[in-house]
Every structure is written in C-alpha cells, then in structure tokens.
N, C-alpha and C. Protein backbone atom coordinates (compact mmCIF):
# COMPACT_ATOMS: atom_id res chain seq x y z
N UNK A 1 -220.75 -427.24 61.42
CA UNK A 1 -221.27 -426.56 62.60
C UNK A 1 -220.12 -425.92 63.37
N UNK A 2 -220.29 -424.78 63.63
CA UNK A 2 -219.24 -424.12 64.44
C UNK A 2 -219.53 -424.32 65.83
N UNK A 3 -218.32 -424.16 66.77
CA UNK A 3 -218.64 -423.75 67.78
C UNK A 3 -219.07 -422.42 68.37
N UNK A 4 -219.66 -422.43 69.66
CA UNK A 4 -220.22 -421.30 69.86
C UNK A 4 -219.78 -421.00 71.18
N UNK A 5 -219.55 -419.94 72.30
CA UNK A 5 -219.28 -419.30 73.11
C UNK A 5 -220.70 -418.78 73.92
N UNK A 6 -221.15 -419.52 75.49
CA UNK A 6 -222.14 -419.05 75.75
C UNK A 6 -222.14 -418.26 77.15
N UNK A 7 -222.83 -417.86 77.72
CA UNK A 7 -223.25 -417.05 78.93
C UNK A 7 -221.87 -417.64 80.02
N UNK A 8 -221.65 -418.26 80.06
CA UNK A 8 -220.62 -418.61 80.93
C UNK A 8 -219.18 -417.99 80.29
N UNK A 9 -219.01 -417.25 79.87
CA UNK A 9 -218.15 -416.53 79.56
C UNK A 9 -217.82 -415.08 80.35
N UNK A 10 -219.14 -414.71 80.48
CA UNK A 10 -219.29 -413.27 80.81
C UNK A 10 -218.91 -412.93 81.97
N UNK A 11 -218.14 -412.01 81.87
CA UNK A 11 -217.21 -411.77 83.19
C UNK A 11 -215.94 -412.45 83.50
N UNK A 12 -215.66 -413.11 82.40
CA UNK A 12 -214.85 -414.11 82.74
C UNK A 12 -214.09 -413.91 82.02
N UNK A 13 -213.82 -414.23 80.26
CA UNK A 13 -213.18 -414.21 79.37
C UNK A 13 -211.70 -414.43 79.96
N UNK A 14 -211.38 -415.43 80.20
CA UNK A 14 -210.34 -416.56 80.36
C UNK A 14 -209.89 -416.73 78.68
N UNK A 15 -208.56 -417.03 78.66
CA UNK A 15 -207.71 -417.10 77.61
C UNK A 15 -207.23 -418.41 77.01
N UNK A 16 -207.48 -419.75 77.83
CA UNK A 16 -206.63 -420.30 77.29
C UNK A 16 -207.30 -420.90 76.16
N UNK A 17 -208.71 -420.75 76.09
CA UNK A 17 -209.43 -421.39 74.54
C UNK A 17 -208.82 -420.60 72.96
N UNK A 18 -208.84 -419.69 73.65
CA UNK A 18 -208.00 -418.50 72.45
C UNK A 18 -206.70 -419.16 71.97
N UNK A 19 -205.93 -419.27 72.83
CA UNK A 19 -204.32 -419.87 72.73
C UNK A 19 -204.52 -421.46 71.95
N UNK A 20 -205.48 -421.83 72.46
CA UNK A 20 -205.39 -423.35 71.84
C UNK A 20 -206.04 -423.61 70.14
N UNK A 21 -207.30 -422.28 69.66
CA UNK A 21 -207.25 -421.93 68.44
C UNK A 21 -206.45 -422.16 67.24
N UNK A 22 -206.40 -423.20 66.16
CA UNK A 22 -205.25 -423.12 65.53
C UNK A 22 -205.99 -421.69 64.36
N UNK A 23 -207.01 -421.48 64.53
CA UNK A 23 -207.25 -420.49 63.14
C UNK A 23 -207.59 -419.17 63.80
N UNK A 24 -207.53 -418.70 64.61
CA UNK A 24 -207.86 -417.41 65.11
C UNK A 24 -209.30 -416.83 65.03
N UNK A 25 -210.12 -417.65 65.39
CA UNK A 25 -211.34 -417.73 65.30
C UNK A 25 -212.50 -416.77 66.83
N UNK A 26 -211.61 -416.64 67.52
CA UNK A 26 -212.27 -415.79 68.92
C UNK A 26 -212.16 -414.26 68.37
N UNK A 27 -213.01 -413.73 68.86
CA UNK A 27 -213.00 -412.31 68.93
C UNK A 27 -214.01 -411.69 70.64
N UNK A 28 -213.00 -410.74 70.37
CA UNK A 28 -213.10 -410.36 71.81
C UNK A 28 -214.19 -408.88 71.85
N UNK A 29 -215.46 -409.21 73.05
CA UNK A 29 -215.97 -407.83 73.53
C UNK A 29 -215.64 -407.40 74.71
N UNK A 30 -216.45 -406.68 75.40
CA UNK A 30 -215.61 -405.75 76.42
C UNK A 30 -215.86 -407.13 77.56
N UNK A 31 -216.96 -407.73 77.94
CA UNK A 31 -216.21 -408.63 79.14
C UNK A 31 -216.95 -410.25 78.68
N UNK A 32 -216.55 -410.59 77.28
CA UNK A 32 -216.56 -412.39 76.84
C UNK A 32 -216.12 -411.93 75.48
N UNK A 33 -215.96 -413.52 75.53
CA UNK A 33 -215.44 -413.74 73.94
C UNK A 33 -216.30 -414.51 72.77
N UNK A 34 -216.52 -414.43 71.56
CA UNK A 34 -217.36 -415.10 70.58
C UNK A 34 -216.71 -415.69 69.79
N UNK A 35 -217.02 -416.69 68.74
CA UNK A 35 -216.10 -417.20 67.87
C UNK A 35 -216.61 -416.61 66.96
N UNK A 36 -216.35 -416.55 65.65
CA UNK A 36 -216.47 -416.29 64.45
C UNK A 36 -216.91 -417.48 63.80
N UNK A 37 -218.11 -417.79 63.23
CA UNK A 37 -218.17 -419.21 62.74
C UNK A 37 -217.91 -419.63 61.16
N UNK A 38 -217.89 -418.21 60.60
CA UNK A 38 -216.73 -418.04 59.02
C UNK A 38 -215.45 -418.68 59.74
N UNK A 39 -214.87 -418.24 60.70
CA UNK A 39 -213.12 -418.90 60.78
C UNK A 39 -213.40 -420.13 61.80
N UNK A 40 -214.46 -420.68 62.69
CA UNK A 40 -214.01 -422.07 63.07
C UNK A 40 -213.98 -423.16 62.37
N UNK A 41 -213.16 -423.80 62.03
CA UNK A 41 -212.95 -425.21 61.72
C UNK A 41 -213.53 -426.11 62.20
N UNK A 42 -214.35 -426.09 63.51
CA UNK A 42 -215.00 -427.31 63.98
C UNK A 42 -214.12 -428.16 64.33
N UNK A 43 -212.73 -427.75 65.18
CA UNK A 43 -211.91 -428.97 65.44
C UNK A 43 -212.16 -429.41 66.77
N UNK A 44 -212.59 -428.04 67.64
CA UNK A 44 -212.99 -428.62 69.33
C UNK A 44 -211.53 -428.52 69.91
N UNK A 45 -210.72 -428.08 69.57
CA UNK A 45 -209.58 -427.98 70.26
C UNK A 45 -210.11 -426.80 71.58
N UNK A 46 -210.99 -425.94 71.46
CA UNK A 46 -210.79 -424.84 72.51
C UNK A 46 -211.97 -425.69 73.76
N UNK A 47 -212.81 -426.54 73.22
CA UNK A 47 -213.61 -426.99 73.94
C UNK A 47 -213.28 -427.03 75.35
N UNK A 48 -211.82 -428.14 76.08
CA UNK A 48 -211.41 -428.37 77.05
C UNK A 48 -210.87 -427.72 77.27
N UNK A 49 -210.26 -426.38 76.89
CA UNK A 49 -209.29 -425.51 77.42
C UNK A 49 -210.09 -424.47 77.86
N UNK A 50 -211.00 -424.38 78.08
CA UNK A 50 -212.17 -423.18 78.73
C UNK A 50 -212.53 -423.69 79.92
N UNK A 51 -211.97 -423.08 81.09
CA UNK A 51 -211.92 -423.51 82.15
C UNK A 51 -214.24 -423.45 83.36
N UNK A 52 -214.54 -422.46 82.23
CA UNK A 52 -215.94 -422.18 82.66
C UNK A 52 -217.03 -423.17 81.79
N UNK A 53 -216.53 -423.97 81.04
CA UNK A 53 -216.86 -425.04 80.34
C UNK A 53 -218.39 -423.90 79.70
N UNK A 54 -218.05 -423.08 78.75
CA UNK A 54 -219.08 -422.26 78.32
C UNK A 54 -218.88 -422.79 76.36
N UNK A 55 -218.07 -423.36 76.46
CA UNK A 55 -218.39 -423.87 74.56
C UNK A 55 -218.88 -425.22 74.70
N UNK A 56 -219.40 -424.55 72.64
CA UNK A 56 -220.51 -425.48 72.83
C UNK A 56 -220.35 -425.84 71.16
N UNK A 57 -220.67 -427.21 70.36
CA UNK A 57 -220.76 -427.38 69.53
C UNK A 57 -222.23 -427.05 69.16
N UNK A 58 -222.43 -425.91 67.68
CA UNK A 58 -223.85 -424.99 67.60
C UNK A 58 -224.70 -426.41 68.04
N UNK A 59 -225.14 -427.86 67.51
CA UNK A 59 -226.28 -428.48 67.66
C UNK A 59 -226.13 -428.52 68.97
N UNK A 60 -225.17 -428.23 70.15
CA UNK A 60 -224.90 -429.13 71.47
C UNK A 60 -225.27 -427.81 72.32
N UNK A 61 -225.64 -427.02 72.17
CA UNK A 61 -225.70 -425.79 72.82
C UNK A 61 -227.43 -425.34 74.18
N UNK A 62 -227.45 -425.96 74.91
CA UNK A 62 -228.42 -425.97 76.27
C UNK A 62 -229.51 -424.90 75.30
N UNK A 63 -230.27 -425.49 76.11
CA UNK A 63 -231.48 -424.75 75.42
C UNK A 63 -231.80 -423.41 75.67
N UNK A 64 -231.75 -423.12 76.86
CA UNK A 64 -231.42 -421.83 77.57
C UNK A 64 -230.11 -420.74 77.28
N UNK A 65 -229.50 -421.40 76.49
CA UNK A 65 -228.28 -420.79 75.93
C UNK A 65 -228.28 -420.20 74.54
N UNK A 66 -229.09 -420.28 73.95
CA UNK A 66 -229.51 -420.34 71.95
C UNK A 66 -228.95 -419.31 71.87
N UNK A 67 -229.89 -418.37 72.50
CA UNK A 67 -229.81 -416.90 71.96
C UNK A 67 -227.91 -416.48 71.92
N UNK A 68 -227.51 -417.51 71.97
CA UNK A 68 -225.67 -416.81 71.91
C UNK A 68 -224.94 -417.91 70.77
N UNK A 69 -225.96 -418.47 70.31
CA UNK A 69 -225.67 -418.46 68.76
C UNK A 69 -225.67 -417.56 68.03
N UNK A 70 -226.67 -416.65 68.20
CA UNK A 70 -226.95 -415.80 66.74
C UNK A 70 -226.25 -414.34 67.22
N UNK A 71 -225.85 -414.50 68.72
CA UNK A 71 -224.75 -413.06 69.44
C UNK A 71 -223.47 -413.63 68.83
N UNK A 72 -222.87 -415.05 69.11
CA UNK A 72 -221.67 -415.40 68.24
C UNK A 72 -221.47 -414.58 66.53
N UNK A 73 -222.79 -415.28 65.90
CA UNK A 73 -222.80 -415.03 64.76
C UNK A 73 -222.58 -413.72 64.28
N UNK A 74 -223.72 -412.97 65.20
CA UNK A 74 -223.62 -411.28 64.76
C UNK A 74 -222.61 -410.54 65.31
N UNK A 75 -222.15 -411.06 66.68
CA UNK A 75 -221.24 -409.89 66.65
C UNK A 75 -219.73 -410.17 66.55
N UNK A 76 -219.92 -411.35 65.61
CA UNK A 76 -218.15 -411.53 65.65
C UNK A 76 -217.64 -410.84 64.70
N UNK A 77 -218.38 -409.94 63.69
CA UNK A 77 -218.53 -409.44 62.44
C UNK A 77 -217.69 -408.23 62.53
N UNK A 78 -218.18 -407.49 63.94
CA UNK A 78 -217.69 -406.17 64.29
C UNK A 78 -216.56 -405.87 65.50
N UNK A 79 -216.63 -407.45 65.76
CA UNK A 79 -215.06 -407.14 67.33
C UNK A 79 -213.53 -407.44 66.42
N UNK A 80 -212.97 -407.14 67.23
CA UNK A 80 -211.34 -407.53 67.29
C UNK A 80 -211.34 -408.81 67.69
N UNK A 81 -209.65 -409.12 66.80
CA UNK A 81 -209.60 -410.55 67.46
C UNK A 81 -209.29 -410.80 68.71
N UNK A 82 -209.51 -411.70 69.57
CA UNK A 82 -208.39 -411.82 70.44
C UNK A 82 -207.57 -412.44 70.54
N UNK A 83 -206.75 -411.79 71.68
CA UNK A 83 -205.42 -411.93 71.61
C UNK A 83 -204.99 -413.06 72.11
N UNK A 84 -204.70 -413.31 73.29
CA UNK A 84 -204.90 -414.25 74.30
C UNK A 84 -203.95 -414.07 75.56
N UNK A 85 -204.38 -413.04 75.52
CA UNK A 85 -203.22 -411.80 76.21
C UNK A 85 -204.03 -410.82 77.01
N UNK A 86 -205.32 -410.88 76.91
CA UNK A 86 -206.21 -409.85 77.79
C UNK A 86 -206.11 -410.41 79.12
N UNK A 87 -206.54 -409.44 80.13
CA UNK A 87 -206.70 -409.63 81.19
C UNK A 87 -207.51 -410.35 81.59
N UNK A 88 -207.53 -411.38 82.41
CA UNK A 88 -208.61 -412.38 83.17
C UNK A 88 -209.24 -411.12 84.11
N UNK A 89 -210.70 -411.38 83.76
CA UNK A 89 -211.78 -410.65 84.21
C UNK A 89 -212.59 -410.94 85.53
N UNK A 90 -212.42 -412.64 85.17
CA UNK A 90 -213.31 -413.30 86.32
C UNK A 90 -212.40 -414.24 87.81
C-alpha cells in the first residue's frame, strides 16, 4: 500500500516530506504534491515530516478524502518530480 497525499496539501505544498523521501517518490502540481505509488516504498518516513498532517497510508485515508487516491495515482504519471526546493505556498 502506498502512501497517499490528501486535500490538506493544497495551498500549501510544504517541503519537508519531499526531503525526508529516500526514493523520490513526490511529484509536484501547481499548488500540492502527490506521491507516485509505482516509487513509494511504504516506509512512512514522510508521514511526520508534513507539517499539515495530510498523508495517509492508502487503507488509512478519511473517508472524505478517497477521491485523492486515485488523483495520487493518476496524476503522478504526468507531473515533475519534486524538488524540495519549491516555494512554500501556504
């Protein structure tokens, strides 16, 4: 199960979950970030380093939140990675 990146991101896209990544698994849109769930490992390292507490292990993910499973999934396909170097948004 990968992790996933939810609504509490937006506007925000804070960096330090990126930095703590050992596989480069975030990819970045214009204002949040998604993981890629081909490159997470499932280690949870970015879990505590997301200061908007918006990750989520996929089964652990609020119910009200789903629909950013399958936005993780689809659109990590077509972003850039990130860096962990973008500008704080929020």
């Amino acid at each position: 199960m990968a992790y996933v990146v939810t609504s509490g991101c937006v506007d925000k896209k804070y960096q330090e979950c990126v930095a703590s990544c050992p596989v480069e698994a975030f990819r970045e849109a214009a204002t949040y970030l998604v993981i890629d769930p081909d490159e997470c490992i499932d280690c949870g390292a970015c879990v505590d380093d997301c200061p908007v507490d918006a990750i989520f292990e996929e089964f652990d993910v609020p119910a009200e939140e789903n629909e950013w499973i399958e936005r993780n999934e689809k659109e990590a396909v077509d972003l850039p990675l990130a860096e962990g170097d973008s500008p704080v948004l929020g």
